[in-house]
Protein backbone atom coordinates (compact mmCIF):
# COMPACT_ATOMS: atom_id res chain seq x y z
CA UNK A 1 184.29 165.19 204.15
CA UNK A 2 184.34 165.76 207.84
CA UNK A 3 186.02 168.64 209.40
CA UNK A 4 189.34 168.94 211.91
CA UNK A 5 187.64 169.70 214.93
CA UNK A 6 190.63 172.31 215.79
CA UNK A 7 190.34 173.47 211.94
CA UNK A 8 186.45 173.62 212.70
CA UNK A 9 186.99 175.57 216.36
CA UNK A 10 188.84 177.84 214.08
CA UNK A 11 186.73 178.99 211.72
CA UNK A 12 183.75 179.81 213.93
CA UNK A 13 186.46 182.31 216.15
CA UNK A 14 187.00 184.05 212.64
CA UNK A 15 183.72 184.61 212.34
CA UNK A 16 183.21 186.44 215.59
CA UNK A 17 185.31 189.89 214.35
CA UNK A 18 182.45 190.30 211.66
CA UNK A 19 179.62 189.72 213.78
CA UNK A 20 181.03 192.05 216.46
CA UNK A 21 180.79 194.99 214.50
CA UNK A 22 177.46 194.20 213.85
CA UNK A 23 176.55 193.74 217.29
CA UNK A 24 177.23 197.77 217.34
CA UNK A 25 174.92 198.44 215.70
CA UNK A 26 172.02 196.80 217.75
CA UNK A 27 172.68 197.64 221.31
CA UNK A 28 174.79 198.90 224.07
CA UNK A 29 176.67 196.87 226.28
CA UNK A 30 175.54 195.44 229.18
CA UNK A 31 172.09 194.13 229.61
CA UNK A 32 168.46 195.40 228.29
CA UNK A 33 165.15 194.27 229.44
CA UNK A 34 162.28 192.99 227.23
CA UNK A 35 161.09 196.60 226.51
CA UNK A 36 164.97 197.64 225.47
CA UNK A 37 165.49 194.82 223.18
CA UNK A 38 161.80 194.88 221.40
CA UNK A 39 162.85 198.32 220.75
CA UNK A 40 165.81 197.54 219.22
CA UNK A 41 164.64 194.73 217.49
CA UNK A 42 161.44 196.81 215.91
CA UNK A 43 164.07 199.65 215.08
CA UNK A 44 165.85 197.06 213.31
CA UNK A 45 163.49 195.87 211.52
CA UNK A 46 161.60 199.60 210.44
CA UNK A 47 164.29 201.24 208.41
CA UNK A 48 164.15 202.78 204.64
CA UNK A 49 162.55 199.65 203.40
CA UNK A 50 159.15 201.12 204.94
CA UNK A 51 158.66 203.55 201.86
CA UNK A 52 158.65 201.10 199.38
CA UNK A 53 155.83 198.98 200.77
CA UNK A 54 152.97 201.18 198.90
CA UNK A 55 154.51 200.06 195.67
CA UNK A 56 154.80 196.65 197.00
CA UNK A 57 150.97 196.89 197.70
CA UNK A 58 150.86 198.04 194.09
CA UNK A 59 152.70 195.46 192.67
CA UNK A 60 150.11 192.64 194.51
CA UNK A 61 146.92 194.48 194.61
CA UNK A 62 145.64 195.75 197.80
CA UNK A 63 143.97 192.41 199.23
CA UNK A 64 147.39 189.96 198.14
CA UNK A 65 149.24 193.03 199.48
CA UNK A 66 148.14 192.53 202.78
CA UNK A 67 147.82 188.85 202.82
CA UNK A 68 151.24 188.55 201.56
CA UNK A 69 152.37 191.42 204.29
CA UNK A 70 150.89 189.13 206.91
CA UNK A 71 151.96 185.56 205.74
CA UNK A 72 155.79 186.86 205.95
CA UNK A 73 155.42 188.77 209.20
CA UNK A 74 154.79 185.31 210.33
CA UNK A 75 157.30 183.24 208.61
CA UNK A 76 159.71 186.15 209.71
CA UNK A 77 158.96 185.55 213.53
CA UNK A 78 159.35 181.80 212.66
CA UNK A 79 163.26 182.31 211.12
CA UNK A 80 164.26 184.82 213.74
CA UNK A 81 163.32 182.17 216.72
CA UNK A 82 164.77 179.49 214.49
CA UNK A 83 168.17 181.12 214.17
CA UNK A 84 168.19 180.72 217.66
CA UNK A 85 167.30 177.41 218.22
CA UNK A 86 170.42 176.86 215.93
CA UNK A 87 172.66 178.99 217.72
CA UNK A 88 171.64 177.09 220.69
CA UNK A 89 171.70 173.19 218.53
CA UNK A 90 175.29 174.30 217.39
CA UNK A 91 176.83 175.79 220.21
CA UNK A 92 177.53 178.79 218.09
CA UNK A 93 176.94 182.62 219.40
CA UNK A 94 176.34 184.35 216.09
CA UNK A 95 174.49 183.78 212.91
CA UNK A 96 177.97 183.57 210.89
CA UNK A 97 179.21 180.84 213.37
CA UNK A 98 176.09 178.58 212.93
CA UNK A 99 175.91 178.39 209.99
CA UNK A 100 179.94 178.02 209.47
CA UNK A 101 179.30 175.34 211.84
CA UNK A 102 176.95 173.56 209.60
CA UNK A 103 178.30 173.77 206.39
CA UNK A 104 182.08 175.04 207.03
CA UNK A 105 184.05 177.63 204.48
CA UNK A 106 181.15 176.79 201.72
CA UNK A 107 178.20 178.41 204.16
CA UNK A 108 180.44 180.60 205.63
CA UNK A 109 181.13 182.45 201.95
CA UNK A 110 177.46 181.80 201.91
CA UNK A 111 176.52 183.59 204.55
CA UNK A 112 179.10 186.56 204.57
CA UNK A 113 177.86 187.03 200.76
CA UNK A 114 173.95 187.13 202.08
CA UNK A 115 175.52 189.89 204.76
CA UNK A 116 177.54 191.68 202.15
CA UNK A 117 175.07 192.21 199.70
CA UNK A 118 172.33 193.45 201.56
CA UNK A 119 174.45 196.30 203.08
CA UNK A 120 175.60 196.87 199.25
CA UNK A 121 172.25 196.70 198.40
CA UNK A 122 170.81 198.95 201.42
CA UNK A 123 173.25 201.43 200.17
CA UNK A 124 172.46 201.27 196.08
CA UNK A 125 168.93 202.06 197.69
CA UNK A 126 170.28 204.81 200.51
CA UNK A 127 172.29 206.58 197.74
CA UNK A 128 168.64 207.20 195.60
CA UNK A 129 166.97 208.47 198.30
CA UNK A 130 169.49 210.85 199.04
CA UNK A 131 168.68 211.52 195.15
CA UNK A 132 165.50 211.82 195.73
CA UNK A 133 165.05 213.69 199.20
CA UNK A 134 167.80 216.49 200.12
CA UNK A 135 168.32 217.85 196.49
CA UNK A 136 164.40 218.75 196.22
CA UNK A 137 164.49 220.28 199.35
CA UNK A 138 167.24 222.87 198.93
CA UNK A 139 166.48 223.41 195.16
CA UNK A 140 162.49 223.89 196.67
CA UNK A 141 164.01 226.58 199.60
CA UNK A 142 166.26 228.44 196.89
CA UNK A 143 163.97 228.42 194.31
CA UNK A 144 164.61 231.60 193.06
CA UNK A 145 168.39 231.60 193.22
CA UNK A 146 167.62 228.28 191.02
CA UNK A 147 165.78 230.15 188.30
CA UNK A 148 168.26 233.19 188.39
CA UNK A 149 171.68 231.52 188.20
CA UNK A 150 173.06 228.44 186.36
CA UNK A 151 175.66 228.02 189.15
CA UNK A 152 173.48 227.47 191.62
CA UNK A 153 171.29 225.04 189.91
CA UNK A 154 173.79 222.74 188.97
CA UNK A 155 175.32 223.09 192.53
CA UNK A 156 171.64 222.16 193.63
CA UNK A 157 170.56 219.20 190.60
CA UNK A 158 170.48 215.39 191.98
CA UNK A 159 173.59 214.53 190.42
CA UNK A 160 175.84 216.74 192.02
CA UNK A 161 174.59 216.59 195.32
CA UNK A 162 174.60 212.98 195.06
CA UNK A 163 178.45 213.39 194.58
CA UNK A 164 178.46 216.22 196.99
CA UNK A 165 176.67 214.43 200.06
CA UNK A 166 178.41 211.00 199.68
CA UNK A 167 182.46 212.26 198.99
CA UNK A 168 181.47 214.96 201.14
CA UNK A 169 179.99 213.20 204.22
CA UNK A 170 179.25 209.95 203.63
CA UNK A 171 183.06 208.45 202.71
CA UNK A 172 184.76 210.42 205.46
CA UNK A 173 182.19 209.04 207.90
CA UNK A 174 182.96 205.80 206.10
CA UNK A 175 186.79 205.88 206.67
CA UNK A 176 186.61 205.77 210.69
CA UNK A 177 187.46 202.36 212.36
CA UNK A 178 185.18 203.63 215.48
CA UNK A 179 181.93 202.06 214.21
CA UNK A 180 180.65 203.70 217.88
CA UNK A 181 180.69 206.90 216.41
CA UNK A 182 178.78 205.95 213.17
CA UNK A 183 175.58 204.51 215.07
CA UNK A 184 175.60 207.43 217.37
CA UNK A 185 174.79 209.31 214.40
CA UNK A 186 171.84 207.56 213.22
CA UNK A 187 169.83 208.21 216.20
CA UNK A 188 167.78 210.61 213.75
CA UNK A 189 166.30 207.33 212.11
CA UNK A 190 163.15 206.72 214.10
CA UNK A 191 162.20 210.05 214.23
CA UNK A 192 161.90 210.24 210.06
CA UNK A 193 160.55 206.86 210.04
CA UNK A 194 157.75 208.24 212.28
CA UNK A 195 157.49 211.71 210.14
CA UNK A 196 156.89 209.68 206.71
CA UNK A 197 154.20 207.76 208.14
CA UNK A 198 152.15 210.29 209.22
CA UNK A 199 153.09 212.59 206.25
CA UNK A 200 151.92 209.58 203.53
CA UNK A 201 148.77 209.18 206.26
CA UNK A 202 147.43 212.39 206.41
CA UNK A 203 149.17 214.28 203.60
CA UNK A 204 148.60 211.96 201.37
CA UNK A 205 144.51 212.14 200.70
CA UNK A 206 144.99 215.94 200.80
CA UNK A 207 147.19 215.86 197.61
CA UNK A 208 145.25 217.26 194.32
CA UNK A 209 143.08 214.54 191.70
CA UNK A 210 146.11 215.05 188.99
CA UNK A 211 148.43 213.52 191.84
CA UNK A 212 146.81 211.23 193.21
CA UNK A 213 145.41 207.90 191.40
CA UNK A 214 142.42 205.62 191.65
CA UNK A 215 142.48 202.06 192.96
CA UNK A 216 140.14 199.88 190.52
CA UNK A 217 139.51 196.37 189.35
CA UNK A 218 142.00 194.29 190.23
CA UNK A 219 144.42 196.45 192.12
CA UNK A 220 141.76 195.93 194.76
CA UNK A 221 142.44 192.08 194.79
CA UNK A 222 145.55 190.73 192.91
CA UNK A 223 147.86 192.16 190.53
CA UNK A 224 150.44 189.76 188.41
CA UNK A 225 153.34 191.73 190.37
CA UNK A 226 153.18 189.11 193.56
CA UNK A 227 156.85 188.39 194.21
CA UNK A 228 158.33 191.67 193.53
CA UNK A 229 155.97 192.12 195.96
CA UNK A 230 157.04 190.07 198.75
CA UNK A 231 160.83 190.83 197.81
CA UNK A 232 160.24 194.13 198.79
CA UNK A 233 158.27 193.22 202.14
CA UNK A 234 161.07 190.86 202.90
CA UNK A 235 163.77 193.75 202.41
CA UNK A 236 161.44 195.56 205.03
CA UNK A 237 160.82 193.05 207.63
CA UNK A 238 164.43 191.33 207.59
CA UNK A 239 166.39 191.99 210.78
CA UNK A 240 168.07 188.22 210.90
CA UNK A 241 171.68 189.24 211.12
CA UNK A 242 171.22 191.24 214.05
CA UNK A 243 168.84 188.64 215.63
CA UNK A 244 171.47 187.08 218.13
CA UNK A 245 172.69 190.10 219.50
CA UNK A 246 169.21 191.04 220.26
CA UNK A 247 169.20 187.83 222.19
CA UNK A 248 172.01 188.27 223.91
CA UNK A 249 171.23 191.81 225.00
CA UNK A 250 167.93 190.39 226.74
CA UNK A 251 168.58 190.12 230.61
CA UNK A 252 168.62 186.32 231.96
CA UNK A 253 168.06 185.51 228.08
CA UNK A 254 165.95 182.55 227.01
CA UNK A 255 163.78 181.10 224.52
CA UNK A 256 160.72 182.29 226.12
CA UNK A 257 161.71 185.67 226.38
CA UNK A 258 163.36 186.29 223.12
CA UNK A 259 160.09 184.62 221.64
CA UNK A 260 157.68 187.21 223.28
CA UNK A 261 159.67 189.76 221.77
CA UNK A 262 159.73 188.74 218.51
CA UNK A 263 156.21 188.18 218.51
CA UNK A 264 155.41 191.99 219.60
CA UNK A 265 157.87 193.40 217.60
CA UNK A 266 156.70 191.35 214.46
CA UNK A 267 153.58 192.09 214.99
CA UNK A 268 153.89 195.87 215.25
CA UNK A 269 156.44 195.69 212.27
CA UNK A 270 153.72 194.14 210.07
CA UNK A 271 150.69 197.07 211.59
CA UNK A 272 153.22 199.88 210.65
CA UNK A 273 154.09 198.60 207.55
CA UNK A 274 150.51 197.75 206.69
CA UNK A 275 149.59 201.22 207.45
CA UNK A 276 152.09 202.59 205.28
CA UNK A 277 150.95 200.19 202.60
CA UNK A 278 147.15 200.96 202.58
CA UNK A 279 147.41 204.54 203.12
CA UNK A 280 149.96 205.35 200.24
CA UNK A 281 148.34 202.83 197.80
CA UNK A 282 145.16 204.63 198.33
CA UNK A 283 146.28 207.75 197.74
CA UNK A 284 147.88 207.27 195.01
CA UNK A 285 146.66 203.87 193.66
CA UNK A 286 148.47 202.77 190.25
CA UNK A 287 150.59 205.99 190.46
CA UNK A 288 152.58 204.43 193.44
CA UNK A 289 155.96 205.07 192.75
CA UNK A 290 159.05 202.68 194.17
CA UNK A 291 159.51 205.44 197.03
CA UNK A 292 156.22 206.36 198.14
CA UNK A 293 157.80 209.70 199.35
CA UNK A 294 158.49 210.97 195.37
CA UNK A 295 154.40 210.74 194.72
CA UNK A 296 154.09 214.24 196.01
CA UNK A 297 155.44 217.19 194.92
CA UNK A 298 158.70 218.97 195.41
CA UNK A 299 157.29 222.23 196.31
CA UNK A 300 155.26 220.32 199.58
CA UNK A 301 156.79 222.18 202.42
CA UNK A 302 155.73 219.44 204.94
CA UNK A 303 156.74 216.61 202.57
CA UNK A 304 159.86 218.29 202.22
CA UNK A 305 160.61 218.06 205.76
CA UNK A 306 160.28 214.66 205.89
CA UNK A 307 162.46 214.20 202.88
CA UNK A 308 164.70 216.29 204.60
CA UNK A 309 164.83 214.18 207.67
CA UNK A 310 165.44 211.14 205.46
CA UNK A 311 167.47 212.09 203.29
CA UNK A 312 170.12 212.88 206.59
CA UNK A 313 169.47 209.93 208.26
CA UNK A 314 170.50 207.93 204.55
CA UNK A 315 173.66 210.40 204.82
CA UNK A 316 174.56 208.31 208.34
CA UNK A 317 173.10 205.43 207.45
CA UNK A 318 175.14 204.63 204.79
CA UNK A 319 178.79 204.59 206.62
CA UNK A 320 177.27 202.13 208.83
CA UNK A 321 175.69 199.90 205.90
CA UNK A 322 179.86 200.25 204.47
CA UNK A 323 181.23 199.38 207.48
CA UNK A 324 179.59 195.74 207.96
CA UNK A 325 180.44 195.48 204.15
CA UNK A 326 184.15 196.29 204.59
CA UNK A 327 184.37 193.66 207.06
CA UNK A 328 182.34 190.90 205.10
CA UNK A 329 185.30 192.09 202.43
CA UNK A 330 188.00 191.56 205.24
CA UNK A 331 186.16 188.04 206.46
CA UNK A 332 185.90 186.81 202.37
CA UNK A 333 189.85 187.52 202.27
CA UNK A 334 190.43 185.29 204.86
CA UNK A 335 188.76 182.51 203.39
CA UNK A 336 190.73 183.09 199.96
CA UNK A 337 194.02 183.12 201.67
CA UNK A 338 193.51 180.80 203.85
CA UNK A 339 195.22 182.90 207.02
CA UNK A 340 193.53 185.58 209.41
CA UNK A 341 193.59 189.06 208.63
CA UNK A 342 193.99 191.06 212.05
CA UNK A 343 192.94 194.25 210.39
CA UNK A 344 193.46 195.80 206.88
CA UNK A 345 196.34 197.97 205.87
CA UNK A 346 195.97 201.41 205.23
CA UNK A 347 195.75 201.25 201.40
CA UNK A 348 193.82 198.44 201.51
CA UNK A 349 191.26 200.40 203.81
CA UNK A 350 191.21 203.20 201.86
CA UNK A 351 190.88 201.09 198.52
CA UNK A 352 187.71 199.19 199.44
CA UNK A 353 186.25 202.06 201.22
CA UNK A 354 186.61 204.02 197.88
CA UNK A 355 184.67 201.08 195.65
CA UNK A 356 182.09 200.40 198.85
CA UNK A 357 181.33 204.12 198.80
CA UNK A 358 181.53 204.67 194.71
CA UNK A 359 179.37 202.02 192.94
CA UNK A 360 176.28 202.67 194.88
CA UNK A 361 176.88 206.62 194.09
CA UNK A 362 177.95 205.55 190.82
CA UNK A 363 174.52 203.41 190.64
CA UNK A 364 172.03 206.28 191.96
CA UNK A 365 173.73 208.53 189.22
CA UNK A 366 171.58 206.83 186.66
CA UNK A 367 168.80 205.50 188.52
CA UNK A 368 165.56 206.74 190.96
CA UNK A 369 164.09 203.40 190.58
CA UNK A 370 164.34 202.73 194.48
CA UNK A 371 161.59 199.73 193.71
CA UNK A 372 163.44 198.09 191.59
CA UNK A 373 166.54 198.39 193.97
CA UNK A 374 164.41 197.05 196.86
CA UNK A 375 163.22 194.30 194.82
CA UNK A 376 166.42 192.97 193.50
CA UNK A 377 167.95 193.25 197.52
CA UNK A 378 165.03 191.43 198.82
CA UNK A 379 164.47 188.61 196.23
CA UNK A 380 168.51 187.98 196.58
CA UNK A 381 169.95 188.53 199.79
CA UNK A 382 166.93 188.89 202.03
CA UNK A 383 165.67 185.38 200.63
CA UNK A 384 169.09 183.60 201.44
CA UNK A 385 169.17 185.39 205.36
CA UNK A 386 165.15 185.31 206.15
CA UNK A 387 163.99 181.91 203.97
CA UNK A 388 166.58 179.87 202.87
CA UNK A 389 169.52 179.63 205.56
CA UNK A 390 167.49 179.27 208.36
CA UNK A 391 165.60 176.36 207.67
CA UNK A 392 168.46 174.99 205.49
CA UNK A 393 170.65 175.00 208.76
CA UNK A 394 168.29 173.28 211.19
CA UNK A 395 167.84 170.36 208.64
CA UNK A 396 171.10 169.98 208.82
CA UNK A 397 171.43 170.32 213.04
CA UNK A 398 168.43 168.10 213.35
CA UNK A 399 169.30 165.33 210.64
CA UNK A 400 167.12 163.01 213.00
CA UNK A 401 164.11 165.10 212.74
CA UNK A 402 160.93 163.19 211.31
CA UNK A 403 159.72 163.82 207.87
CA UNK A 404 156.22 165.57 208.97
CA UNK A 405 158.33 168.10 210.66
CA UNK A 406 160.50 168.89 208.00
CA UNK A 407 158.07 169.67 205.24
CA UNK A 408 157.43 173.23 206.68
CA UNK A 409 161.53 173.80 206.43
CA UNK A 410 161.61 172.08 202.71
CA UNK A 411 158.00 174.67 201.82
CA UNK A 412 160.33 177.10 203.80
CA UNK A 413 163.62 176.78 201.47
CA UNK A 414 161.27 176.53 198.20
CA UNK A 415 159.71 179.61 198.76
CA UNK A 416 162.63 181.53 199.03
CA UNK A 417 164.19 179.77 195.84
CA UNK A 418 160.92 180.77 193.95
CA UNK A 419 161.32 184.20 195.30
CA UNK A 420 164.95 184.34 193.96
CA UNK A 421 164.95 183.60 190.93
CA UNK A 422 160.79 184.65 189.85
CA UNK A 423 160.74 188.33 191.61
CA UNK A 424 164.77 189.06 190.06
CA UNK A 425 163.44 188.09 186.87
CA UNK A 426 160.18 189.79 187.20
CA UNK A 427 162.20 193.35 188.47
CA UNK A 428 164.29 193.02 185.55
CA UNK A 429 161.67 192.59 182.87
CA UNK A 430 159.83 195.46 184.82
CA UNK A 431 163.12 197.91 184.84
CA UNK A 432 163.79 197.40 181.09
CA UNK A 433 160.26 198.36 180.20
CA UNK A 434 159.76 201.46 182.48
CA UNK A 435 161.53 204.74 181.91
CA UNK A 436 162.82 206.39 184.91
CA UNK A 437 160.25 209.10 184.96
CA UNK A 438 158.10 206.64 186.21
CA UNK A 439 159.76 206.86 189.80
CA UNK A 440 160.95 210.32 190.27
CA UNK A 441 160.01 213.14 192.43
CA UNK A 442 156.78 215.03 190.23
């Protein structure tokens, strides 16, 4: 049925609170060069995701890994210009209001779901590595204290500094309405992106035999683990819901220019996170845990101050992750009631912060299985943003468009289907048959 124009005009201003706040969280205001917004675009795109890639590279053998690394590097440059092209065919200014444009309330849920979940996700995963990263630190710098008295190694053991860090830090952080403040606090995150790849470059070979493991046989070629694989590359690489603020940031912006900077920043995006790849699955071949970083021991002063330095950039991290998620929340309220929501009351506020900042706390409680975390974010939510709403979108702007030309979209929106439903099933199966000591700190 054909949509009210009015009722139409509508719904895409609705959409524009939700993409605002993420606009924050890309770039100031004004106007950036190219160099300014390939920066923010490659800081985008390199965030926590990088440490899983050796066990991606695990999953696929060492060969597929890096086929499959560059295959989706490529398709990823392809979606992020193609989001544009559809901002541009619609008349839209945001990924939410393109795709509401194409497929009203139905793609909006769509597409605020796809948001939702892979800042719910990113913060299931943020809450392990804060697991996995500041309690091994302290506990390794108060070793002693840790041996001598009981209080101070419960006060020190994952669990309770999980609860510590996030009720602590994390949820107060979480409460403010100034997202400003929040990414002002996350300039930290480049820096320990940088620190872990060198550490897992250079530390890495240096670890002792009963550490590390050997690549052989088929790990050097093709494991059966392919699209668990590429769900966690995808998690990594996907930047597509802050791609049209990066555009708009761009001084005099057009196609030409936004193209050149996806290209670069793809490009480097897929070098760093080969490097990561290679080096940590050759250090520690079929050992490769889900967070590269938990292969080497707690005691590992110098790996301990990149866990340090990761483990406080998750701490920031995850109020902004909540923040995007609270307002997908507000934005999926709307649509059920069927009126706008100007801003949440207080209880409601503090409600949904509580749940946004308790279930992924609740989550990491029970789990260090980052991988499987990754997997399950990337084969879901990443799939829908990077593969399937793109291409599904254009189709639908372009209904004209000749049949040779829209067999790479159709290969496009199967792929990320098979990706779904294959790597979620695979990272279940996987999960159910692997104890948790199989991804925790040694």
């Amino acid at each position: 049925m054909a949509q009210d124009p009015g009722e139409q005009l509508l719904l895409e201003d609705a959409t524009d609170h939700h993409d605002t706040l993420l606009h924050h969280l890309v770039t100031e205001h004004g106007k950036s060069d190219l160099r300014a917004a390939f920066f923010n675009m490659s800081n985008s795109i390199l965030g926590a995701g990088i440490v899983g890639i050796p066990r991606a590279f695990r999953n696929a053998g060492l060969l597929t890994g890096l086929v499959l690394l560059a295959l989706l590097a490529v398709v990823n440059d392809w979606t992020l210009r193609m989001i544009i092209v559809n901002t541009k065919l619609s008349g839209a200014k945001t990924y939410t209001g393109f795709v509401s444009h194409a497929y009203g309330d139905l793609g909006k849920t769509a597409i605020l779901l796809a948001q939702g979940l892979f800042g719910f996700g990113g913060n299931v995963g943020f809450a392990v590595i804060i697991g996995d990263t500041i309690p091994h630190v302290l506990r390794s710098v108060f070793a002693r204290q840790v041996e001598s008295f009981r209080v101070v190694d419960f006060l020190l053991a994952r669990n309770t500094l999980i609860v510590l860090c996030i009720t602590g830090i994390s949820f107060p952080l979480s409460l403010t309405k100034d997202i400003g403040r929040l990414a002002k606090a996350s300039g930290i995150a480049l820096v320990s992106m940088s620190v872990i790849l060198l550490i897992v470059v250079f530390r890495g070979p240096a670890m002792p035999a009963d550490v590390r493991g050997q690549v052989s046989g088929a790990g050097w070629f093709v494991e059966p683990g392919i699209f668990q694989s590429i769900s966690v590359i995808s998690f990594a690489l996907v930047c597509h819901h802050n791609t049209t603020f990066i555009y708009d940031s761009i001084k005099k912006p057009t196609l030409d220019r936004f193209n050149r900077v996806t290209h670069v920043a793809c490009a480097l995006s897929g070098v760093v996170c080969g490097v990561m790849g290679v080096s940590g699955y050759l250090a520690f071949g079929p050992k490769t845990k889900g967070n590269v970083l938990n292969n080497f021991p707690s005691d590992d002063w110098v790996v301990n101050v990149a866990r340090l330095c990761f483990g406080l950039n998750m701490l920031t991290t995850y109020p902004l992750e909540l923040y995007v998620v609270r307002a997908v929340v507000r934005d999926l309220l709307e649509i059920y009631h069927r009126r706008e929501i100007p801003e949440l009351s207080t209880a409601q506020h503090l409600l949904i912060t509580s749940v946004l900042a308790g279930v992924p706390m609740l989550v990491a409680l029970f789990t260090c299985n980052l991988g499987a975390i990754l997997e399950l974010v990337g084969a879901t939510s990443a799939s829908l943003l990077a593969f399937i709403l793109p291409p599904l979108c254009f189709l639908k702007l372009t209904k004209m468009k000749p049949l040779g030309e829209k067999i790479p979209l159709y290969l496009c929106i199967a792929f990320g289907l098979c990706v779904m439903v294959l790597s979620s099933t695979q990272t279940i199966l996987s999960a159910l048959r692997s104890t948790d000591d199989d991804h925790c700190v040694v």
